[in-house]
Each structure stands twice: as C-alpha cells, then as structure tokens.
C-alpha atoms as a PDB file:
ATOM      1  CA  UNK A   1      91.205 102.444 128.139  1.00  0.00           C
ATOM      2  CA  UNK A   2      94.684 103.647 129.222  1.00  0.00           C
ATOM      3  CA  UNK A   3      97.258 104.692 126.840  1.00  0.00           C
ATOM      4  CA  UNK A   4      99.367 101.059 127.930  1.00  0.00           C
ATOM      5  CA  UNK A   5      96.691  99.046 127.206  1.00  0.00           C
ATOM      6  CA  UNK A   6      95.518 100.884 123.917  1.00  0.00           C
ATOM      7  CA  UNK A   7      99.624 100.805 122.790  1.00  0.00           C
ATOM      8  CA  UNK A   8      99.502  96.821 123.908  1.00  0.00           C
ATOM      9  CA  UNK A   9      96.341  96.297 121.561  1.00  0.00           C
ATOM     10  CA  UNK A  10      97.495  98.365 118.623  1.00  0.00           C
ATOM     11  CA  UNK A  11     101.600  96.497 118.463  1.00  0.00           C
ATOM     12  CA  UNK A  12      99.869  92.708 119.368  1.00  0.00           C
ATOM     13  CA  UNK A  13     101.239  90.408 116.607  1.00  0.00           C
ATOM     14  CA  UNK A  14     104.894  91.695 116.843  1.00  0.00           C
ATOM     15  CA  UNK A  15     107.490  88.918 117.218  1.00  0.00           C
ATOM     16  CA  UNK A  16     110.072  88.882 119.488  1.00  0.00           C
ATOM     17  CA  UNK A  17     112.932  90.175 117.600  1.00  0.00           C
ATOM     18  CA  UNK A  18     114.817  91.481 120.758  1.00  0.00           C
ATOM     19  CA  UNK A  19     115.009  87.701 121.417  1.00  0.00           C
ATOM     20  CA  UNK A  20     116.532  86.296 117.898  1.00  0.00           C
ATOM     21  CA  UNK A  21     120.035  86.468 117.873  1.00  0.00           C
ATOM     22  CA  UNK A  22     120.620  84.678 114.340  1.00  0.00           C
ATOM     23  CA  UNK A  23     123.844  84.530 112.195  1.00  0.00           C
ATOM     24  CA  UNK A  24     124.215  87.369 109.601  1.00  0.00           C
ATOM     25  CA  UNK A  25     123.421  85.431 105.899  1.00  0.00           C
ATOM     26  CA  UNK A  26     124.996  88.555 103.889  1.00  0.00           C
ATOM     27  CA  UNK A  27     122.613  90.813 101.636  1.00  0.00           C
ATOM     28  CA  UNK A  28     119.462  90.213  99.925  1.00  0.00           C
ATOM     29  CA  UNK A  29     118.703  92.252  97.398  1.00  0.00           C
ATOM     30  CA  UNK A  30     115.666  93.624  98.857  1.00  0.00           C
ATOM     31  CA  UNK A  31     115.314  98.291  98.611  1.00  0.00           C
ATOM     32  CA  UNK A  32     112.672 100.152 100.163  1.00  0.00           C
ATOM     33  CA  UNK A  33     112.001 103.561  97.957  1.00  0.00           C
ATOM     34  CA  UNK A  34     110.714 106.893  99.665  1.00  0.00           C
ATOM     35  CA  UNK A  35     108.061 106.453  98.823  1.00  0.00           C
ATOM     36  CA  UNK A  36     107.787 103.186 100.954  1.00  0.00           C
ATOM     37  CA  UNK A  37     107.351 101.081  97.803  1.00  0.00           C
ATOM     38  CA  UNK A  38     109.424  97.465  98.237  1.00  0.00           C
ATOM     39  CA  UNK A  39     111.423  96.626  95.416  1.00  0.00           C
ATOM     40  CA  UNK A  40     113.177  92.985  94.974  1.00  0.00           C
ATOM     41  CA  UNK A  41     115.766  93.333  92.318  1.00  0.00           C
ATOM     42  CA  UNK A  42     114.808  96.140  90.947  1.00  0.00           C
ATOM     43  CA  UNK A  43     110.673  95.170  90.367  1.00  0.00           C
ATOM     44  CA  UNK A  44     108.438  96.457  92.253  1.00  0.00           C
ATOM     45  CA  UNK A  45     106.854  93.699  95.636  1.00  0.00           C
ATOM     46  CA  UNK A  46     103.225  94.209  94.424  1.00  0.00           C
ATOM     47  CA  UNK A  47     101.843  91.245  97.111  1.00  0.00           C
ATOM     48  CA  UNK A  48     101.017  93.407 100.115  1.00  0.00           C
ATOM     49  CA  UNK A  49     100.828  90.465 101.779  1.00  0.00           C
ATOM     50  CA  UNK A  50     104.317  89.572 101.229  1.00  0.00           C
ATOM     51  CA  UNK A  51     105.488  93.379 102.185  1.00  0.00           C
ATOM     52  CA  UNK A  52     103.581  93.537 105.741  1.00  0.00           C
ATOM     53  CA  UNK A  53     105.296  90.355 106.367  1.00  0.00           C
ATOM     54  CA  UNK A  54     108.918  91.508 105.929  1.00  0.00           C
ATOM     55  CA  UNK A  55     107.755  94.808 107.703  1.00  0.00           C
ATOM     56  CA  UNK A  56     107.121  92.694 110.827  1.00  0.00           C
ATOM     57  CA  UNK A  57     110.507  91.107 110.527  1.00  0.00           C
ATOM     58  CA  UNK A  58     112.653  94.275 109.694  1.00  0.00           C
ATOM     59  CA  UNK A  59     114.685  96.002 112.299  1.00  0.00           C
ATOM     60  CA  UNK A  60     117.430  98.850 112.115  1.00  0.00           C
ATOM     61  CA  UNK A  61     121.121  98.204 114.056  1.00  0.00           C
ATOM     62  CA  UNK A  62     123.916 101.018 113.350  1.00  0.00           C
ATOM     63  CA  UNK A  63     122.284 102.645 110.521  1.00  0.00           C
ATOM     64  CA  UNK A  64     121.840  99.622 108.518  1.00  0.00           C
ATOM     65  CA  UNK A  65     118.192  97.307 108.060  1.00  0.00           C
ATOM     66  CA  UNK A  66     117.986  93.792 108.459  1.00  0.00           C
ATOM     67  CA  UNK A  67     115.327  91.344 107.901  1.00  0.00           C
ATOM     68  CA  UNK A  68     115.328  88.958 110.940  1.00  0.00           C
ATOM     69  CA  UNK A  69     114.456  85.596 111.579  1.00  0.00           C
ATOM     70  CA  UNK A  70     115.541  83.101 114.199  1.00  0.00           C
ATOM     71  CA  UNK A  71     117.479  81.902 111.914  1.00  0.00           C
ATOM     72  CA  UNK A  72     119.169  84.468 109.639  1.00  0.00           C
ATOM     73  CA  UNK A  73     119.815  88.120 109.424  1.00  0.00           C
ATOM     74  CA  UNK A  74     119.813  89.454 105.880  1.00  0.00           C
ATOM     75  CA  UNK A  75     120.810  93.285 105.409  1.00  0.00           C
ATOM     76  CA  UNK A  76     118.570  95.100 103.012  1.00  0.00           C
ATOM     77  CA  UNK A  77     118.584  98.664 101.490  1.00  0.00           C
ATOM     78  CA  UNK A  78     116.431 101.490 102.585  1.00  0.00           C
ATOM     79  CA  UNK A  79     116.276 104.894 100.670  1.00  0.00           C
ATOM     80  CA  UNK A  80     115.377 106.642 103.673  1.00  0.00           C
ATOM     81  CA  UNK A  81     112.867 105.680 106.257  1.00  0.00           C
ATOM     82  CA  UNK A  82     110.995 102.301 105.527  1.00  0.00           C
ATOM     83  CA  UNK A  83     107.604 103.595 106.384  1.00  0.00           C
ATOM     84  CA  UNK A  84     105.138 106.654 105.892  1.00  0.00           C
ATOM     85  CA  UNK A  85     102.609 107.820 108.049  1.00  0.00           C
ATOM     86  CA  UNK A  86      99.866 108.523 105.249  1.00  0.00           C
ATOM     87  CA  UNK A  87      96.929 109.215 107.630  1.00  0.00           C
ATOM     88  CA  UNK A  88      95.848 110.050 111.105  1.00  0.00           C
ATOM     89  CA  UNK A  89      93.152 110.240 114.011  1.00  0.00           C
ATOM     90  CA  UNK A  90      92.206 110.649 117.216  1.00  0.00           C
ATOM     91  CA  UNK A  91      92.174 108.112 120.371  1.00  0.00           C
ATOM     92  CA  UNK A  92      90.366 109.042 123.816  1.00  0.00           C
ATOM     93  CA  UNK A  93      92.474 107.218 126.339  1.00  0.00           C
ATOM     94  CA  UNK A  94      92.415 108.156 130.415  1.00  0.00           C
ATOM     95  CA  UNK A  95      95.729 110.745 129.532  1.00  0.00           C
ATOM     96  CA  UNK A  96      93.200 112.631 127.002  1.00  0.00           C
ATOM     97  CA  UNK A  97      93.348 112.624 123.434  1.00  0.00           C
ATOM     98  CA  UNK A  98      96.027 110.935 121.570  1.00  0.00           C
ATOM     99  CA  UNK A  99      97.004 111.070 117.987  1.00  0.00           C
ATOM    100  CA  UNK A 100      96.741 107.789 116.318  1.00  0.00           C
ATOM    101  CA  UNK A 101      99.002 107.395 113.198  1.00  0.00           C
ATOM    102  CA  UNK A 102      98.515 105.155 110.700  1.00  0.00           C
ATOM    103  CA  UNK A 103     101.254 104.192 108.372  1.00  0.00           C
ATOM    104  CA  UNK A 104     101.340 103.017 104.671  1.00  0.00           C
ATOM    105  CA  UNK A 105     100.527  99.233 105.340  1.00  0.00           C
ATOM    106  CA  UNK A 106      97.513 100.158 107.642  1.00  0.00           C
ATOM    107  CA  UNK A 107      98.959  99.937 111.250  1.00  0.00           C
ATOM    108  CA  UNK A 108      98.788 101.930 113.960  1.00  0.00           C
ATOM    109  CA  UNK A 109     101.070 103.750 116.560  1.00  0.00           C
ATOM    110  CA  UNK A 110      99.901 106.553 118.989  1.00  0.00           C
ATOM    111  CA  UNK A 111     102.366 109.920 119.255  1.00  0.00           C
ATOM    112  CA  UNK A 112     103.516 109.234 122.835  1.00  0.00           C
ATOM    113  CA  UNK A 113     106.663 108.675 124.880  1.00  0.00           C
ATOM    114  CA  UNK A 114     107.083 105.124 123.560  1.00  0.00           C
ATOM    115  CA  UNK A 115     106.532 106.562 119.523  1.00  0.00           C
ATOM    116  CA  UNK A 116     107.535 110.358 119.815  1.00  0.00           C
ATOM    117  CA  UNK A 117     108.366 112.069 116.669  1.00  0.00           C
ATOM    118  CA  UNK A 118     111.753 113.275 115.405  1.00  0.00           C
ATOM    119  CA  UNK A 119     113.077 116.100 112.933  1.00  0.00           C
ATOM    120  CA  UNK A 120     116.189 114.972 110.873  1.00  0.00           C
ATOM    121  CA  UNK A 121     117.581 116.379 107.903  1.00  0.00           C
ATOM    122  CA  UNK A 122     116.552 114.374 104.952  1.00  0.00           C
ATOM    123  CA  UNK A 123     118.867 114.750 101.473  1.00  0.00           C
ATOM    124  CA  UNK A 124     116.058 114.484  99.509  1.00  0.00           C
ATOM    125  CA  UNK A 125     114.949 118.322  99.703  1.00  0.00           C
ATOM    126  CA  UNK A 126     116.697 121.196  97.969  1.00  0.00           C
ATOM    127  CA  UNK A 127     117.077 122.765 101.842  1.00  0.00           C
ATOM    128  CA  UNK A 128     119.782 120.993 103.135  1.00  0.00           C
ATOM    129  CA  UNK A 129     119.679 122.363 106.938  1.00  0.00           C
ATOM    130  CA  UNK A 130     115.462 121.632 106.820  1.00  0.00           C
ATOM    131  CA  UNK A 131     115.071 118.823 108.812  1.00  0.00           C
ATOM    132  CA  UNK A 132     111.396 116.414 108.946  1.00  0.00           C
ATOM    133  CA  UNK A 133     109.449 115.176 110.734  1.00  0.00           C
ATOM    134  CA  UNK A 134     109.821 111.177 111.113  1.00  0.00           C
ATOM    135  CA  UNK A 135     108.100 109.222 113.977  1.00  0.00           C
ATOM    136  CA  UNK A 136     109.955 106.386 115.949  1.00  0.00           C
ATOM    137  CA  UNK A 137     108.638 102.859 115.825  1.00  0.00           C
ATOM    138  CA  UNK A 138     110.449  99.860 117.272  1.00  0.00           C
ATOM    139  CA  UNK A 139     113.628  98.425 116.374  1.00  0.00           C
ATOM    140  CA  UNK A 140     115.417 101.269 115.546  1.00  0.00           C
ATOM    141  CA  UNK A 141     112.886 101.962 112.773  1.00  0.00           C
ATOM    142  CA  UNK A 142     110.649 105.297 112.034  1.00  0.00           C
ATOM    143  CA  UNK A 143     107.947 106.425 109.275  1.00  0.00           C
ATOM    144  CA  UNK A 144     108.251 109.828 108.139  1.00  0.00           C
ATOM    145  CA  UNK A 145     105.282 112.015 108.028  1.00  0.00           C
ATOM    146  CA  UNK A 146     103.913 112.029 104.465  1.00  0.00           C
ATOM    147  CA  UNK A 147     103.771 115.785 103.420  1.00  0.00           C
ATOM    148  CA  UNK A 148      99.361 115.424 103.537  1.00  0.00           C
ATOM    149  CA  UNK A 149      99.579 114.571 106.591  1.00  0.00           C
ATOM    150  CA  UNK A 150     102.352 116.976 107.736  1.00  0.00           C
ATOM    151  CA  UNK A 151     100.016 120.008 106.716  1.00  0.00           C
ATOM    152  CA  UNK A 152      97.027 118.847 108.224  1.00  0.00           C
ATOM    153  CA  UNK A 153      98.533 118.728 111.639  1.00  0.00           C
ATOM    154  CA  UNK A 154     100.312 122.297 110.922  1.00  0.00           C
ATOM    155  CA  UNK A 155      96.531 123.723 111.189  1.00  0.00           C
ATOM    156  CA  UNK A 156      95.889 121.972 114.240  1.00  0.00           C
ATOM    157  CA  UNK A 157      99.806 122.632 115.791  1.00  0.00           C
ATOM    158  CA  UNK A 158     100.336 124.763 118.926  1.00  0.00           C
ATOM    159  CA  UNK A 159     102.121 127.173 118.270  1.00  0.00           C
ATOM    160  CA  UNK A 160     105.023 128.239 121.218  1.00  0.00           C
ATOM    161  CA  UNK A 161     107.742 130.677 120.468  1.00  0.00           C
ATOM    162  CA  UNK A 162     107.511 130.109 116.852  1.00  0.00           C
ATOM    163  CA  UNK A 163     108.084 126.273 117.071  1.00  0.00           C
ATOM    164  CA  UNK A 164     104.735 124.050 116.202  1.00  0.00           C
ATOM    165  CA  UNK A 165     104.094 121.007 118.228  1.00  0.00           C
ATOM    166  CA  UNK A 166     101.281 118.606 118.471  1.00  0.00           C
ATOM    167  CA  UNK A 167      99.753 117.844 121.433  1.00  0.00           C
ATOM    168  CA  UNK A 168      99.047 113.590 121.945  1.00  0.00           C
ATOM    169  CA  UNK A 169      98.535 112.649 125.601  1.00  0.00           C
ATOM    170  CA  UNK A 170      98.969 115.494 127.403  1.00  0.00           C
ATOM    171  CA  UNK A 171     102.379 115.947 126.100  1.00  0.00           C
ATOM    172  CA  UNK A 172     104.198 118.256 123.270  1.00  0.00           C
ATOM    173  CA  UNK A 173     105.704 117.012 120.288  1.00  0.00           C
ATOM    174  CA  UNK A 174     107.855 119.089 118.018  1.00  0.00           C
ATOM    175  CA  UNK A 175     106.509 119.336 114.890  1.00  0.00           C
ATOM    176  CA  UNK A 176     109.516 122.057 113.538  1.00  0.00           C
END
C-alpha cells in the first residue's frame, strides 16, 4: 500500500468542514485541558463518545477553535493543543517505513508531508525559549507529543549536527 492510500484509509470518516461555511453562534462553554481532557463548564466530558464526536467537528481559524457544523460555528477554549499523541508504531508503505501516531482518542496519522511535526514554544515549561514538539493534523489543528512518547523516539532519533530527527517515509523530521 502507498503512503496516499494508507493516509486515505486512516482520515476516512472526516466531514467536509472545508465545505461548511455556517454563521458564527458566539461561545460555548466548552475547554480542552493539556492534558487533552474536555471539560463543559467546568466538569469533566467523561462520554468518550461524545468527545470523539466534537473532535471530528473542531477546527482552528486565527488562533482560535471552533466547533463546526453546517449550521453553526461555536468558538471553544483550548489550553494548548487539543490533542496528544500518547503512542506510536510503525507502517510499511512503498516509500519505506512510516511512523504511525496515534493520538489520545485512538486515531491515527502517519509523520509525513501532509502531518509533519512542529517545535513551538509552549508556556507551560519553566524554559521559556524550549520549544516542543507538536504534530499537524487538519484544520489548523495539531497534537503535541506526550513526553512517553517524546523519549521513546529520542532513542530511535538520527542524530545530524546535534539536531534529532525522525525518519517516516524517507524523509527527516525535526524532533529538536
């Protein structure tokens, strides 16, 4: 299977947000913690079922998150990034291996082109130049690399002129 097809397969299922233009219905108050816990009003969202739905639906535009319908567009609040990658494998695909990441409500994107990751500073760490790891999803959205996961691909990072990078389809990905 080719790295298209085997993206195709894992993102089936995804409306077509790019295609909903709905009216902005003001705030909902909705927060996603760091931890990537969904609070409504301050309680915890305990249905998982009811969180992997408003995941499908949530989108990023100018630094703010929306939940998306075709009908409405509700902002919500994020801490910081609305997902974690919490574990990992490998993929065989035609381009070689690929790293499959899995994030904290069980789906799965491959480190490629189309999902490649990111280092951004992040306020919640006493370093304020240190900047993580994060991987880019659609809609303007990204997991960050939960720290388990971020030191299990430091032992398998290339290391080049004291930067680290993981390799995922034939291609380099800083890692910091």
């Amino acid at each position: 299977m080719n790295l298209s097809e085997l993206s195709k397969l894992l993102e089936a299922g995804t409306p077509p947000l790019d295609s909903w233009d709905p009216d902005y219905c003001g705030e909902m108050p909705i927060e996603i913690k760091k931890d990537g816990s969904w609070h409504y009003m301050g309680s915890p969202i305990n249905r998982i079922s009811m969180v992997k739905l408003f995941a499908t639906v949530l989108i990023q535009e100018s630094n703010e998150y929306f939940l998306k319908t075709p009908v409405e567009k509700i902002k919500i609040q994020v801490e910081d990034a609305p997902f974690l990658i919490t574990n990992w494998n490998w993929q065989k695909s035609e381009q070689g291996d690929v790293l499959c990441c899995i994030d904290n409500l069980g789906r799965q994107y491959l480190l490629c082109q189309n999902h490649p990751l990111i280092l951004k500073t992040n306020n919640s760490t006493n370093n304020k130049d240190a900047k993580l790891p994060y991987l880019t999803l659609n809609h303007g959205l990204t997991a960050k690399i939960n720290r388990n996961v971020y030191y299990q691909w430091a032992e398998v990072a290339k290391q080049i002129d004291n930067k680290f990078y993981m390799e995922s389809a034939n291609e380099l990905f800083l890692l910091g």
